[in-house]
PDB file of N, CA and C in Angstrom:
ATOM      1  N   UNK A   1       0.014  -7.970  10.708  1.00  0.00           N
ATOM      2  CA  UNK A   1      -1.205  -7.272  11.038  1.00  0.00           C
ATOM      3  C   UNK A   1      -1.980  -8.120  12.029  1.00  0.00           C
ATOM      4  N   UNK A   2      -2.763  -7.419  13.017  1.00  0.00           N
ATOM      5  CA  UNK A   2      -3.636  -8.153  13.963  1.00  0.00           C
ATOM      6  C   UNK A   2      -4.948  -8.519  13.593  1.00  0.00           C
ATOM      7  N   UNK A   3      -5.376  -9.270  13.419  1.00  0.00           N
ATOM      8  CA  UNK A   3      -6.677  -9.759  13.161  1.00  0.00           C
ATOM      9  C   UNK A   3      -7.901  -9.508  14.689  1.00  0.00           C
ATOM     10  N   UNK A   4      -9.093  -9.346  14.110  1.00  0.00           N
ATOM     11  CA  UNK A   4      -9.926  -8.675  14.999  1.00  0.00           C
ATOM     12  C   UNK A   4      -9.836  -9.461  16.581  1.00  0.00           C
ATOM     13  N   UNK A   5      -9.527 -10.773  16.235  1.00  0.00           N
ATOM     14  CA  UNK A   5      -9.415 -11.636  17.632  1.00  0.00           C
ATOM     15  C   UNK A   5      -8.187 -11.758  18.450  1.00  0.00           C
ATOM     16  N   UNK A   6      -7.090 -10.323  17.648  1.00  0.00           N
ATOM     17  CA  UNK A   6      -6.040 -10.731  18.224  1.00  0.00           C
ATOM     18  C   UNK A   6      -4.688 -11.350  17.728  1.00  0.00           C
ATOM     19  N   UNK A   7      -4.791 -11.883  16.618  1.00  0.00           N
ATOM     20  CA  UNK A   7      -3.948 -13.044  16.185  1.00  0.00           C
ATOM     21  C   UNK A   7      -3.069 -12.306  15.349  1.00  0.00           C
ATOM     22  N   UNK A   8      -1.782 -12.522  15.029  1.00  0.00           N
ATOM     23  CA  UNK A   8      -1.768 -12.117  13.687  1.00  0.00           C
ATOM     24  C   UNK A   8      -1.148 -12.826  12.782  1.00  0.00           C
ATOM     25  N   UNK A   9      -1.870 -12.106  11.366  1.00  0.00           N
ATOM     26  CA  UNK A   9      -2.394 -12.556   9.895  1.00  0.00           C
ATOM     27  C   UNK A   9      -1.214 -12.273   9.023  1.00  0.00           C
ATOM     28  N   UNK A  10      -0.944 -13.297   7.502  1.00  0.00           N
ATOM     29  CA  UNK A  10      -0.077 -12.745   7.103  1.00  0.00           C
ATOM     30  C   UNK A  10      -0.744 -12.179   5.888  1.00  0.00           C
ATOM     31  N   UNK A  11      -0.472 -11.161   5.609  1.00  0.00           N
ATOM     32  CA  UNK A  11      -0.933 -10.386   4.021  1.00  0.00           C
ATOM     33  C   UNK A  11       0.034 -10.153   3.259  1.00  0.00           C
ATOM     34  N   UNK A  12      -0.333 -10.050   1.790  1.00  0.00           N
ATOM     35  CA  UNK A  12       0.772 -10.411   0.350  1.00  0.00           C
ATOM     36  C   UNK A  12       1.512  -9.423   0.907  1.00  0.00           C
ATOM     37  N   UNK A  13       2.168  -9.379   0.125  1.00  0.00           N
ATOM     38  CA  UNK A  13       3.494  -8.161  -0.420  1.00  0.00           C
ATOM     39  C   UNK A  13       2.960  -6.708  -0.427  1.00  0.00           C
ATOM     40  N   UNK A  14       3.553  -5.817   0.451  1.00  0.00           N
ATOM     41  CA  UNK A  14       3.206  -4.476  -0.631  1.00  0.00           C
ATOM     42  C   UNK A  14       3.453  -3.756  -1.643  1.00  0.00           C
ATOM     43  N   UNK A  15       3.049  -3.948  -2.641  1.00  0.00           N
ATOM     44  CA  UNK A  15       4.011  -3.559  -3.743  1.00  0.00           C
ATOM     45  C   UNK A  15       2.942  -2.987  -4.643  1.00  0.00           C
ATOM     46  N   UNK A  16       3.059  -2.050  -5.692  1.00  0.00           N
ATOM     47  CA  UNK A  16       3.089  -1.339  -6.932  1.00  0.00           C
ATOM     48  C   UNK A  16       3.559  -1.461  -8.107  1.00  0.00           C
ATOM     49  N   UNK A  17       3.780  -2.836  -8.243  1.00  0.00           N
ATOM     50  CA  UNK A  17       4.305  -3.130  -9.758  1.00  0.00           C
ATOM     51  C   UNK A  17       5.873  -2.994  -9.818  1.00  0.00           C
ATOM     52  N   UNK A  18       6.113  -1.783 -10.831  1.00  0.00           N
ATOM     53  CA  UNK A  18       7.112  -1.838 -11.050  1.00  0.00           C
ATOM     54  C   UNK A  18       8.161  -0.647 -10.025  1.00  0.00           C
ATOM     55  N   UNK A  19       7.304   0.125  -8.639  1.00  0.00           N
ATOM     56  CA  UNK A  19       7.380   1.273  -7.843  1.00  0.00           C
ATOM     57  C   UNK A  19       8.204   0.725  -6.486  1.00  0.00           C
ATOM     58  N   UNK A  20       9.202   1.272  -6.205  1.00  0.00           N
ATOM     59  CA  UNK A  20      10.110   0.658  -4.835  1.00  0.00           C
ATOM     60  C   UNK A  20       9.910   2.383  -4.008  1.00  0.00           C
ATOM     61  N   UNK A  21      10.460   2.345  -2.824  1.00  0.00           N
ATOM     62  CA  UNK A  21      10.769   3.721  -2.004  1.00  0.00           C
ATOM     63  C   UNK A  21       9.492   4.564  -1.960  1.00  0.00           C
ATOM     64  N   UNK A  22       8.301   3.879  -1.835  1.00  0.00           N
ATOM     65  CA  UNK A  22       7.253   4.931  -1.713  1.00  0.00           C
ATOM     66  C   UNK A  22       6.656   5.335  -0.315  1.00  0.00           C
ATOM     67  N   UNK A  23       6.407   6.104   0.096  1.00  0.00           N
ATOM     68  CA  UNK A  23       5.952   6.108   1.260  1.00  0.00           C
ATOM     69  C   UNK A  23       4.210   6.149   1.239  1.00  0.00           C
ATOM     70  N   UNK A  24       4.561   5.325   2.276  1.00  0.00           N
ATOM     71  CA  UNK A  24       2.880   4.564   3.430  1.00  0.00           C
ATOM     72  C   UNK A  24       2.090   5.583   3.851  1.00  0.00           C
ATOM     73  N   UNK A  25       1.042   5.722   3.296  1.00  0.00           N
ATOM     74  CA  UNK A  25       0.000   6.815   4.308  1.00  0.00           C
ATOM     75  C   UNK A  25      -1.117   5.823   5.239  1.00  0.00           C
ATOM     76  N   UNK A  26      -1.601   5.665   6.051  1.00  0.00           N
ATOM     77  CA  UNK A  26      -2.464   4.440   6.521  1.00  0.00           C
ATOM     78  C   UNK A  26      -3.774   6.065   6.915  1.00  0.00           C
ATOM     79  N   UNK A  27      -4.660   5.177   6.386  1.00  0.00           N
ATOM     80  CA  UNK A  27      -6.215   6.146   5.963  1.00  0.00           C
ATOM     81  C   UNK A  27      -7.085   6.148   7.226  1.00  0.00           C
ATOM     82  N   UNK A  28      -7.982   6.691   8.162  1.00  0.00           N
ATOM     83  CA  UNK A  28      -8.236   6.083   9.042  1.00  0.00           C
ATOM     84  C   UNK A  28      -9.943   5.248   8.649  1.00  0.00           C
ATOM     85  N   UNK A  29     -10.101   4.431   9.379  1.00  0.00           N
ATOM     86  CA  UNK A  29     -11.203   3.552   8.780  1.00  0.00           C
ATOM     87  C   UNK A  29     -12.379   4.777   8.886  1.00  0.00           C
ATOM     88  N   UNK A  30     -13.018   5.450   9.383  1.00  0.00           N
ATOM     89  CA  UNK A  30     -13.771   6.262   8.737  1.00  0.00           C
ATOM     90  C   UNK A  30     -13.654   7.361   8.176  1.00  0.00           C
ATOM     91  N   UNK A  31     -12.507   7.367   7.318  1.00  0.00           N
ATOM     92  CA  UNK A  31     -12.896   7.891   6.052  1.00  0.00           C
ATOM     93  C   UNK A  31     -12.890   6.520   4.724  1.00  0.00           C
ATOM     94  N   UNK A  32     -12.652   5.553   5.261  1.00  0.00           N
ATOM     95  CA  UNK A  32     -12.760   4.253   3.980  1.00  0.00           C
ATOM     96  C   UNK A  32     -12.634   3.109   4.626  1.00  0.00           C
ATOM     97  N   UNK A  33     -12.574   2.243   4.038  1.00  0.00           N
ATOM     98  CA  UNK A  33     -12.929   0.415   4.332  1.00  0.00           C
ATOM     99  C   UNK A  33     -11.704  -0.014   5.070  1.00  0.00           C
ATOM    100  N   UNK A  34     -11.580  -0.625   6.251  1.00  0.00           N
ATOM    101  CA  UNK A  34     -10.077  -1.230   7.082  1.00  0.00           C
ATOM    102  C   UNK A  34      -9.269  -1.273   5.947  1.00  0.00           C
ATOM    103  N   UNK A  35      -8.209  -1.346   6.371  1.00  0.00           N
ATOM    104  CA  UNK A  35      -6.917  -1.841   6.304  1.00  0.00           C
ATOM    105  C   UNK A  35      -6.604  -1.216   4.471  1.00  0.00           C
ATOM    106  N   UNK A  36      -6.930   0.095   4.442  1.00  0.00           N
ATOM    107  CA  UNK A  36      -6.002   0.700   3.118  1.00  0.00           C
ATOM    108  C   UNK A  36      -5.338   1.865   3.549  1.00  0.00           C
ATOM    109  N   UNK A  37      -4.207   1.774   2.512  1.00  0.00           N
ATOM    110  CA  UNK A  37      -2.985   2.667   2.521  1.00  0.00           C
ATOM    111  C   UNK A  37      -2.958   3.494   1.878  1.00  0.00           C
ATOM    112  N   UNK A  38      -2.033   4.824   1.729  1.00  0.00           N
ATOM    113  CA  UNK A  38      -2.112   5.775   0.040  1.00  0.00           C
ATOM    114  C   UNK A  38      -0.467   5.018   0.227  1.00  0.00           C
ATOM    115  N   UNK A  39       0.507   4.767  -1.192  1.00  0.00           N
ATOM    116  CA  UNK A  39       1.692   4.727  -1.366  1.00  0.00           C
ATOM    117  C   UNK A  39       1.667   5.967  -2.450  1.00  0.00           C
ATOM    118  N   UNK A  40       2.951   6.923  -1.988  1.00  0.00           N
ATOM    119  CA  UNK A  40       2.751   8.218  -2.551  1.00  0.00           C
ATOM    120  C   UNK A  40       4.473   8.548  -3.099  1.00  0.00           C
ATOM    121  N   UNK A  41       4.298   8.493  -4.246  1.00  0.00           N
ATOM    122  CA  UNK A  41       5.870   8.987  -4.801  1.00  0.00           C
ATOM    123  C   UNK A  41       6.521   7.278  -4.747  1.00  0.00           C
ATOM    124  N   UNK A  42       7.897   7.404  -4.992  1.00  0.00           N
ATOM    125  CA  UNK A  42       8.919   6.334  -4.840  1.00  0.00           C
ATOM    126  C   UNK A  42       9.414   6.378  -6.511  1.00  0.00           C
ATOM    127  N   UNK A  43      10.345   5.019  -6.461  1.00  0.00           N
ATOM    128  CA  UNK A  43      10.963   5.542  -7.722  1.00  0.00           C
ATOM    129  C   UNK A  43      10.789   3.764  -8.763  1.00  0.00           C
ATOM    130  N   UNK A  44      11.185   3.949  -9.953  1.00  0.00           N
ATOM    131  CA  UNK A  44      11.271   2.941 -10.825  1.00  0.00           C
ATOM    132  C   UNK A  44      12.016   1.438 -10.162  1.00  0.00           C
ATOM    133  N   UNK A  45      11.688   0.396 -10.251  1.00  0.00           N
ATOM    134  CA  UNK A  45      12.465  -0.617 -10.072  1.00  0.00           C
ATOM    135  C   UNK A  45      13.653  -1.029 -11.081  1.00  0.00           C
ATOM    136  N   UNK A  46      13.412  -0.317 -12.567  1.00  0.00           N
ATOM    137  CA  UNK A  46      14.076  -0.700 -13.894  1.00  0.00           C
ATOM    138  C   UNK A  46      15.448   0.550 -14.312  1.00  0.00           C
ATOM    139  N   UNK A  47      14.572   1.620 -13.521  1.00  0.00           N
ATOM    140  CA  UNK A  47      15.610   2.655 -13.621  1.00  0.00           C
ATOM    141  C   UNK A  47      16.289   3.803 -12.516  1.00  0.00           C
ATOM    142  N   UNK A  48      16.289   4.992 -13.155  1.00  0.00           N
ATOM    143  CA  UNK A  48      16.335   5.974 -11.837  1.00  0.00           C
ATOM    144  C   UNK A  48      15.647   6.864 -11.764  1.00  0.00           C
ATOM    145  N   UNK A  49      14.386   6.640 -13.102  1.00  0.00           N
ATOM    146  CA  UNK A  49      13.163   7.173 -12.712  1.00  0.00           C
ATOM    147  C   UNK A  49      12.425   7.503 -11.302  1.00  0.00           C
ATOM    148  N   UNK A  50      11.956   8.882 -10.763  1.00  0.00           N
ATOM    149  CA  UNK A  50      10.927   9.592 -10.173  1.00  0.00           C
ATOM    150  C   UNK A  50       9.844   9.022 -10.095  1.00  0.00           C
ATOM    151  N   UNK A  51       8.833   8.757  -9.751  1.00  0.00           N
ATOM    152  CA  UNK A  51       7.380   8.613  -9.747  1.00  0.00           C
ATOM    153  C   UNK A  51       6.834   9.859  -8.958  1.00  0.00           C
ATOM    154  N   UNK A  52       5.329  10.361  -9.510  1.00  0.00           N
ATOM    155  CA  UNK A  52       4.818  11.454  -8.028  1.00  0.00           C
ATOM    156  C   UNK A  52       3.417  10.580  -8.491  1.00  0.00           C
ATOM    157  N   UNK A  53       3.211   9.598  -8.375  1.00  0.00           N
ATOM    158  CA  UNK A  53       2.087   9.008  -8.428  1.00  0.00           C
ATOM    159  C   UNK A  53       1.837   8.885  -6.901  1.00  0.00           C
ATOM    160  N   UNK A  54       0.099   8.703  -6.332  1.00  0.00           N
ATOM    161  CA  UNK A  54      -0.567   8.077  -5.563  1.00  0.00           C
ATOM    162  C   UNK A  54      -1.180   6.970  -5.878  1.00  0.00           C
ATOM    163  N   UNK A  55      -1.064   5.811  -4.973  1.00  0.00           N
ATOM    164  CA  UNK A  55      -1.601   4.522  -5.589  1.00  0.00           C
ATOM    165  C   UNK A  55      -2.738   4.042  -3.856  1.00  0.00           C
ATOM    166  N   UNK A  56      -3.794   4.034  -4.179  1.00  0.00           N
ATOM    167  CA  UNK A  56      -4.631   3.347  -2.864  1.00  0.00           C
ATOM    168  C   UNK A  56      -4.848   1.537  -3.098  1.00  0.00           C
ATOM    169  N   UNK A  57      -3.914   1.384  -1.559  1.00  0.00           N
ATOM    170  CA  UNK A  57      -3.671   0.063  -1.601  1.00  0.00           C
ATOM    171  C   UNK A  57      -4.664  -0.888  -0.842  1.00  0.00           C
ATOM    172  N   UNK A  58      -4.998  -2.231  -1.618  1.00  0.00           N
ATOM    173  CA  UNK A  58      -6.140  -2.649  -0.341  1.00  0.00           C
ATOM    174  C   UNK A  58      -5.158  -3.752   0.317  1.00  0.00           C
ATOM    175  N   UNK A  59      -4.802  -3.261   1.935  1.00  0.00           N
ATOM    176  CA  UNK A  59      -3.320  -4.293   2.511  1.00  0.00           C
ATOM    177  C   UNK A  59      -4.085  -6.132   2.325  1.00  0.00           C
ATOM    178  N   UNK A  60      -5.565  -5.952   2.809  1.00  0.00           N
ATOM    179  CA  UNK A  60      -6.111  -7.521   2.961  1.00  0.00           C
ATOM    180  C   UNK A  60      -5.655  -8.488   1.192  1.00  0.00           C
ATOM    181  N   UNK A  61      -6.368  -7.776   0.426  1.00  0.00           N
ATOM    182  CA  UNK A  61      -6.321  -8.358  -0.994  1.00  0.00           C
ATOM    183  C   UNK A  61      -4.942  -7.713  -1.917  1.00  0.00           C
ATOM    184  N   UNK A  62      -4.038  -6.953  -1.456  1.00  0.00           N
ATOM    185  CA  UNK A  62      -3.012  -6.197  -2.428  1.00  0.00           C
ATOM    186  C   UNK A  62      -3.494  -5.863  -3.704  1.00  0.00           C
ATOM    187  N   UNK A  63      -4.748  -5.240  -4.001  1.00  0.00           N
ATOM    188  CA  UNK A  63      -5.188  -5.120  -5.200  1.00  0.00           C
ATOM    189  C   UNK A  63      -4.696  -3.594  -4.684  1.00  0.00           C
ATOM    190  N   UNK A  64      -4.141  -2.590  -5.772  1.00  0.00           N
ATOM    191  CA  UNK A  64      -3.709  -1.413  -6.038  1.00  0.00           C
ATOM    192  C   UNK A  64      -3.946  -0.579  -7.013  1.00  0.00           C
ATOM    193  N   UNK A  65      -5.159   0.348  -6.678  1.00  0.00           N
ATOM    194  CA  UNK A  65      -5.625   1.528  -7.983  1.00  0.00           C
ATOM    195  C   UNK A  65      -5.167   2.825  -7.796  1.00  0.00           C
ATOM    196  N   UNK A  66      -4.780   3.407  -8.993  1.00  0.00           N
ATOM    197  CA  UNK A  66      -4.180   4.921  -9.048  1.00  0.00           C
ATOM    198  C   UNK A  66      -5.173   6.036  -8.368  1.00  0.00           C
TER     199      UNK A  66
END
């Protein structure tokens, strides 16, 4: 990711716990705060479980709420 001066920054992991194969929505900043994502659907890491969850990701801090 580019940082406002240009540079770029490294940020954690994207991840959802225990959720692989989800796809990236990127939000545009006015409708919410820089740099969050929706991850929408994907499947179990443990099994061959489905997910149809939405999870809003914050990319700076990787904190992730349903």
């Amino acid at each position: 990711m580019l940082s406002e001066g240009g540079e770029f920054v490294e940020l954690p992991p994207l991840s959802c716990g225990e959720i692989c194969g989800a796809a990236a929505i990127a939000i545009e900043e006015s409708d919410s705060a820089a740099g969050q994502v929706l991850l929408v659907g994907g499947r179990l890491l443990a099994g061959e479980g489905v997910v149809s969850t939405v999870q809003l990701v914050d990319l700076a801090t990787g904190v992730y709420t349903p």
